[in-house]
Protein backbone atom coordinates (compact mmCIF):
# COMPACT_ATOMS: atom_id res chain seq x y z
CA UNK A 1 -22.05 -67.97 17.00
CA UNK A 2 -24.52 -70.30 18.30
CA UNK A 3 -25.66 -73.55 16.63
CA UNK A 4 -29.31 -72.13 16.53
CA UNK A 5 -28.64 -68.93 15.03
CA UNK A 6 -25.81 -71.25 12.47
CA UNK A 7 -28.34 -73.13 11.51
CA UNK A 8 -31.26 -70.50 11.04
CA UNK A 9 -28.97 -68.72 9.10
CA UNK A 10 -28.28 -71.96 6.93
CA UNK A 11 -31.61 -72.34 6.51
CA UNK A 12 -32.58 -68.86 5.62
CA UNK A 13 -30.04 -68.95 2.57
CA UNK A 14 -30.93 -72.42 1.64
CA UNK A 15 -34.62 -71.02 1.36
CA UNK A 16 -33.89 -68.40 -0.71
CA UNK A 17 -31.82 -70.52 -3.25
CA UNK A 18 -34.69 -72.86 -3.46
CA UNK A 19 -36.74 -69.61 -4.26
CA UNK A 20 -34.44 -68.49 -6.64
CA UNK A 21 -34.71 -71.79 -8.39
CA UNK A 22 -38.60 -71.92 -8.43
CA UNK A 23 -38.38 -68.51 -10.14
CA UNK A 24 -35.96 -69.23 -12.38
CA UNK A 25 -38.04 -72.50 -13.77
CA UNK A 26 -41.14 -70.65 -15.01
CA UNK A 27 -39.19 -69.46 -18.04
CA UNK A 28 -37.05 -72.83 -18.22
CA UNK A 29 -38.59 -75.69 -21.14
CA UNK A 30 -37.44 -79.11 -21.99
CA UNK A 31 -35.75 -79.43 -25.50
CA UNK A 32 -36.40 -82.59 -27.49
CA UNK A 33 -34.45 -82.33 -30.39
CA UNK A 34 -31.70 -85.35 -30.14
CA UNK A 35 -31.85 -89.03 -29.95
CA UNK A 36 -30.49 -89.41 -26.21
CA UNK A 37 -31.77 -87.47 -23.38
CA UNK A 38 -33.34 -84.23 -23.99
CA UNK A 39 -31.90 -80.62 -23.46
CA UNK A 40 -33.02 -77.67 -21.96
CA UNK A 41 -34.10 -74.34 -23.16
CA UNK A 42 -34.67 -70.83 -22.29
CA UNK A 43 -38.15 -68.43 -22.26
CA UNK A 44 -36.68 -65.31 -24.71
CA UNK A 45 -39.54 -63.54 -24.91
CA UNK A 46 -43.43 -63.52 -23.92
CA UNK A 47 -44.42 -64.35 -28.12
CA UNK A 48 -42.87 -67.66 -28.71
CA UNK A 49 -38.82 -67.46 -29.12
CA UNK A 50 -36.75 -70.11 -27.39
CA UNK A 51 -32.73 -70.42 -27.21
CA UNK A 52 -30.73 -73.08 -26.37
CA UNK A 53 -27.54 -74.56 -27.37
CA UNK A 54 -27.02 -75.36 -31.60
CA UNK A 55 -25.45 -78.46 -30.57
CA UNK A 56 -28.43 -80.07 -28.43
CA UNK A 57 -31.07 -79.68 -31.71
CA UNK A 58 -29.78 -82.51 -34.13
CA UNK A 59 -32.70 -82.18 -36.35
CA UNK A 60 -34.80 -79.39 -38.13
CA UNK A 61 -37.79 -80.85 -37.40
CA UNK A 62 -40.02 -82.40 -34.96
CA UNK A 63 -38.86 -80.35 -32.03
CA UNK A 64 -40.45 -80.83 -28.90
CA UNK A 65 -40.97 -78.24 -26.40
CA UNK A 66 -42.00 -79.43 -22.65
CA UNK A 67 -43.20 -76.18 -21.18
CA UNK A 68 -43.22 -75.58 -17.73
CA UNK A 69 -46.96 -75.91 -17.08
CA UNK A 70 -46.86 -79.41 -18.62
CA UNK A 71 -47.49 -78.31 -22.10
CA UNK A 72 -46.01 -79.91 -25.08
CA UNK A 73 -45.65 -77.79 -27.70
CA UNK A 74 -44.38 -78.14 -31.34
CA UNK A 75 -41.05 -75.69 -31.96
CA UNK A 76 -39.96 -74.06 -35.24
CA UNK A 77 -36.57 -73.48 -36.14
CA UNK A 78 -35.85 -70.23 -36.67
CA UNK A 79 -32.09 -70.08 -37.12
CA UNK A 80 -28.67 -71.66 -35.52
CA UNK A 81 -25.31 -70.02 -35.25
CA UNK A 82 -22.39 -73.07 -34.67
CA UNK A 83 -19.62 -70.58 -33.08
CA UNK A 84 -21.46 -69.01 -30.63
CA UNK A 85 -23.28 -72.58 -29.87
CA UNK A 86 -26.86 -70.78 -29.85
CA UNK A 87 -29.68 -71.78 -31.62
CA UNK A 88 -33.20 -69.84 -32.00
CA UNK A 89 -36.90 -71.77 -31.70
CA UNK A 90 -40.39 -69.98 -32.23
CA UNK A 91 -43.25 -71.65 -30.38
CA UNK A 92 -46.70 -70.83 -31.13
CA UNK A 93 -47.51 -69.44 -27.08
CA UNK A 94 -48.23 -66.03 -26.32
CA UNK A 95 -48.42 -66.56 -22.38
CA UNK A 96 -44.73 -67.32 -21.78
CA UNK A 97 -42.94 -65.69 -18.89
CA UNK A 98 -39.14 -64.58 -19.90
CA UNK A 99 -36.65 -65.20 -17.02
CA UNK A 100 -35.85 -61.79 -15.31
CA UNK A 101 -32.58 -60.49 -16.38
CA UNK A 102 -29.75 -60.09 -13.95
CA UNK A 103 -28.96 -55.79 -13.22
CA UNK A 104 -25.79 -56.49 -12.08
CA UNK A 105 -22.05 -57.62 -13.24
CA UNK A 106 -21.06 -61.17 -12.39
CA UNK A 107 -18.26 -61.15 -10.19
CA UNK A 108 -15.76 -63.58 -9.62
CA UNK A 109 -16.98 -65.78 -6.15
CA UNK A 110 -20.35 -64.83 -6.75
CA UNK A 111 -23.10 -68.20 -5.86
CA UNK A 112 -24.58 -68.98 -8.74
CA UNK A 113 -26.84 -71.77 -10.10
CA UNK A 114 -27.06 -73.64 -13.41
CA UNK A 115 -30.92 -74.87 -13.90
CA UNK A 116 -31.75 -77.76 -16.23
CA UNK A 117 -35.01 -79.28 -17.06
CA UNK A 118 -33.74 -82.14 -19.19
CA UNK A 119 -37.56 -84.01 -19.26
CA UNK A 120 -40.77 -84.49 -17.43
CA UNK A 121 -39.38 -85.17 -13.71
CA UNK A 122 -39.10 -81.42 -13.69
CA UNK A 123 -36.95 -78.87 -13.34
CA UNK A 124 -32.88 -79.54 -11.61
CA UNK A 125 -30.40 -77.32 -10.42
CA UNK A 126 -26.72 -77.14 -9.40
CA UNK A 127 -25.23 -74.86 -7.12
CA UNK A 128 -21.51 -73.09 -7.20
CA UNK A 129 -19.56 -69.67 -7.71
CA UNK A 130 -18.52 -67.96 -10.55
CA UNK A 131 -14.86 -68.63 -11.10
CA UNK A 132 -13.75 -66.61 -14.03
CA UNK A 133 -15.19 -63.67 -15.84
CA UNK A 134 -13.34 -62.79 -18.88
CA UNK A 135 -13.02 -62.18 -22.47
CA UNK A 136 -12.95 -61.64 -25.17
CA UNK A 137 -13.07 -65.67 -26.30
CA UNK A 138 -12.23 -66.55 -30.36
CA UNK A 139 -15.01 -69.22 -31.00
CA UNK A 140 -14.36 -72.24 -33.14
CA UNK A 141 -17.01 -70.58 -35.67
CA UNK A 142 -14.74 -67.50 -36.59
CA UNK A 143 -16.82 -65.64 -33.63
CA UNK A 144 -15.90 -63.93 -31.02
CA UNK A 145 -17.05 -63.55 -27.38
CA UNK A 146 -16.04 -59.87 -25.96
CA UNK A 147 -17.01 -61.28 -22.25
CA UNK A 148 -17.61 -64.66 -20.71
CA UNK A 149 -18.24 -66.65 -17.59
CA UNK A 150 -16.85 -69.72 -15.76
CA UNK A 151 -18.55 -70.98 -13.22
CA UNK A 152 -18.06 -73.97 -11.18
CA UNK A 153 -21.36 -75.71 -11.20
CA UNK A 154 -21.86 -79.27 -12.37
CA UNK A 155 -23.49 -79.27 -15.75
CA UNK A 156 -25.60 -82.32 -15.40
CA UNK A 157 -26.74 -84.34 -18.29
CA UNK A 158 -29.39 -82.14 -19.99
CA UNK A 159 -28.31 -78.80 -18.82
CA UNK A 160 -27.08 -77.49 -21.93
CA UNK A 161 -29.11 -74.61 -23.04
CA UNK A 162 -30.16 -73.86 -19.77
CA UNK A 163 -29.99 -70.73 -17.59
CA UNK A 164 -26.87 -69.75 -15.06
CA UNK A 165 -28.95 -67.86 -12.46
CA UNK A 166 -27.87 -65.25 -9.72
CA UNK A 167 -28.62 -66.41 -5.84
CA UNK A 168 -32.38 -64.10 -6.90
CA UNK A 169 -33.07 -65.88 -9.79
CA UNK A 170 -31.87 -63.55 -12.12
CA UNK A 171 -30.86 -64.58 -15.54
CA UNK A 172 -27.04 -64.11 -16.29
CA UNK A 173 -26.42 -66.49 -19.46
CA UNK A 174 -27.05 -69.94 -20.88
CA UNK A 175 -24.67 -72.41 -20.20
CA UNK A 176 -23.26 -74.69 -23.35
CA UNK A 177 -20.65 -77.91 -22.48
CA UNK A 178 -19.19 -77.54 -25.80
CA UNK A 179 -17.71 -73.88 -25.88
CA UNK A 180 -14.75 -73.95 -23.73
CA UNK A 181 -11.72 -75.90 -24.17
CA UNK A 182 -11.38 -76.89 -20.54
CA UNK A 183 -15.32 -77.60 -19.96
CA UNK A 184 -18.20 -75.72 -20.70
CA UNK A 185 -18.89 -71.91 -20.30
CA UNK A 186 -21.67 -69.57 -20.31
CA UNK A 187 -22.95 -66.86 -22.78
CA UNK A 188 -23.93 -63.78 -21.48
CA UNK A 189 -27.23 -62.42 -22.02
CA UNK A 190 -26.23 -59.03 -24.00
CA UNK A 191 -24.44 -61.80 -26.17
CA UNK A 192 -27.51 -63.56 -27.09
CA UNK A 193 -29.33 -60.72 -27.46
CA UNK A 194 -27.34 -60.22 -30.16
CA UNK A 195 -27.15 -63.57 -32.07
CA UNK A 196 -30.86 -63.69 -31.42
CA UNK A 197 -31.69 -60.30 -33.21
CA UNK A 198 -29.17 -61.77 -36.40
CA UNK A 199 -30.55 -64.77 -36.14
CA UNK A 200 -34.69 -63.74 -36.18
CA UNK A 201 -33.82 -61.25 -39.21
CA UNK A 202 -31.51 -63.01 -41.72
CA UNK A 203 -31.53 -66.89 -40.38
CA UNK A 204 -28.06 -66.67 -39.56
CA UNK A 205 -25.04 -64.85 -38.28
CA UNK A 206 -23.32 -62.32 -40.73
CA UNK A 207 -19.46 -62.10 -39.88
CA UNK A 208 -16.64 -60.18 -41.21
CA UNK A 209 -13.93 -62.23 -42.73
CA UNK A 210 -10.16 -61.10 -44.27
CA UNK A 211 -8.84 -63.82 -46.68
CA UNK A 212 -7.00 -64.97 -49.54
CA UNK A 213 -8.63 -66.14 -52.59
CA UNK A 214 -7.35 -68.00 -55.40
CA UNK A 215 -7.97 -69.23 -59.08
CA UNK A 216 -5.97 -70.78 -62.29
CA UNK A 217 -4.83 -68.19 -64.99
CA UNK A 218 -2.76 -69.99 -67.75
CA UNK A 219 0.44 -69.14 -68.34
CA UNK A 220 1.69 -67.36 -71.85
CA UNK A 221 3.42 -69.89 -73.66
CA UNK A 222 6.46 -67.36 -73.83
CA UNK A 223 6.40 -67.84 -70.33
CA UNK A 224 5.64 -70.94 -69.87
């Protein structure tokens, strides 16, 4: 293969992952919800909702949302769920462009991108494959992940909450540092969806439990 047609392939492909990444950042906002550097966060739907990672929003109020356009916007919590590290805002925006949701299965080697927009400067990106796909995951929070991803990307400072992208853009889950053992992991979208819909309609996440409860019963004094 020639060095020309090398390089007009490199080119081509680096093109389209700079596309990919311009897509992708319409439905990507800036979180301020911590003391340090601020998070990122992820368009749900074209009325308002937001999701990013629980453990990025330390407070309940005075949440600052840096919308793509340059907005900044005030955010409502709606609800948080600590095992599955997802946490649910409500803007007041009716304009707001979702990401497009990947139609196929990740795959294990499959390029993939983590996007960030930790702040004005705009938004960031990090490129790598998708090393594991797997599941299910017991969460720290008595939850449970039926399917997960690993990918390989560097999670920047900032990047939690934010979108892992296909090489078109395509949504495929939000990425949280804190969920894995070994380093962070990403939540599938059908996942979300899930915590989202709990999370809109009762505040929180409802979970079946099996334990053992106990209290004091005094003794007869024949027994005794």
């Amino acid at each position: 293969m020639s060095n020309s047609l090398t390089s007009t392939l490199l080119t081509g492909v680096s093109d389209e992952l700079a596309n990919a990444v311009e897509r992708a950042g319409s439905g990507v906002v800036t979180v301020e919800a911590r003391r340090r550097q601020p998070a990122t966060g992820i368009i749900w739907s074209p009325d308002g909702l937001i999701v990013s990672a629980n453990h990025v929003v330390e407070r309940d109020e005075e949440i600052g949302i840096g919308l793509p356009d340059g907005r900044d916007v005030e955010a409502t919590l709606i609800g948080r769920d600590q095992g599955s590290d997802i946490v649910v805002l409500k803007i007041a925006a009716a304009d707001l462009a979702p990401l497009a949701r990947s139609e196929t299965e990740p795959r294990v080697g499959q390029l993939s991108l983590a996007i960030g927009r930790p702040g004005p400067s705009g938004v960031m990106a990090s490129l790598g494959v998708i090393s594991t796909v797997a599941g299910p995951l017991r969460l720290h929070g008595g939850g449970t992940l039926e399917r997960y991803v690993r990918a390989d990307v560097a999670m920047l400072p900032g990047f939690s909450g934010g979108p892992l992208i296909d090489a078109s853009g395509n949504l495929i889950g939000l990425n949280s540092s804190t969920l894995g053992r070994f380093g962070g992991i990403t939540v599938l979208a059908e996942s979300i969806d899930e915590v989202v819909a709990s999370l809109v309609q009762h505040g929180r996440v409802r979970r079946g439990y099996l334990g053992i409860g106990a209290q004091a019963v005094r003794l007869p004094d024949g027994i005794a």
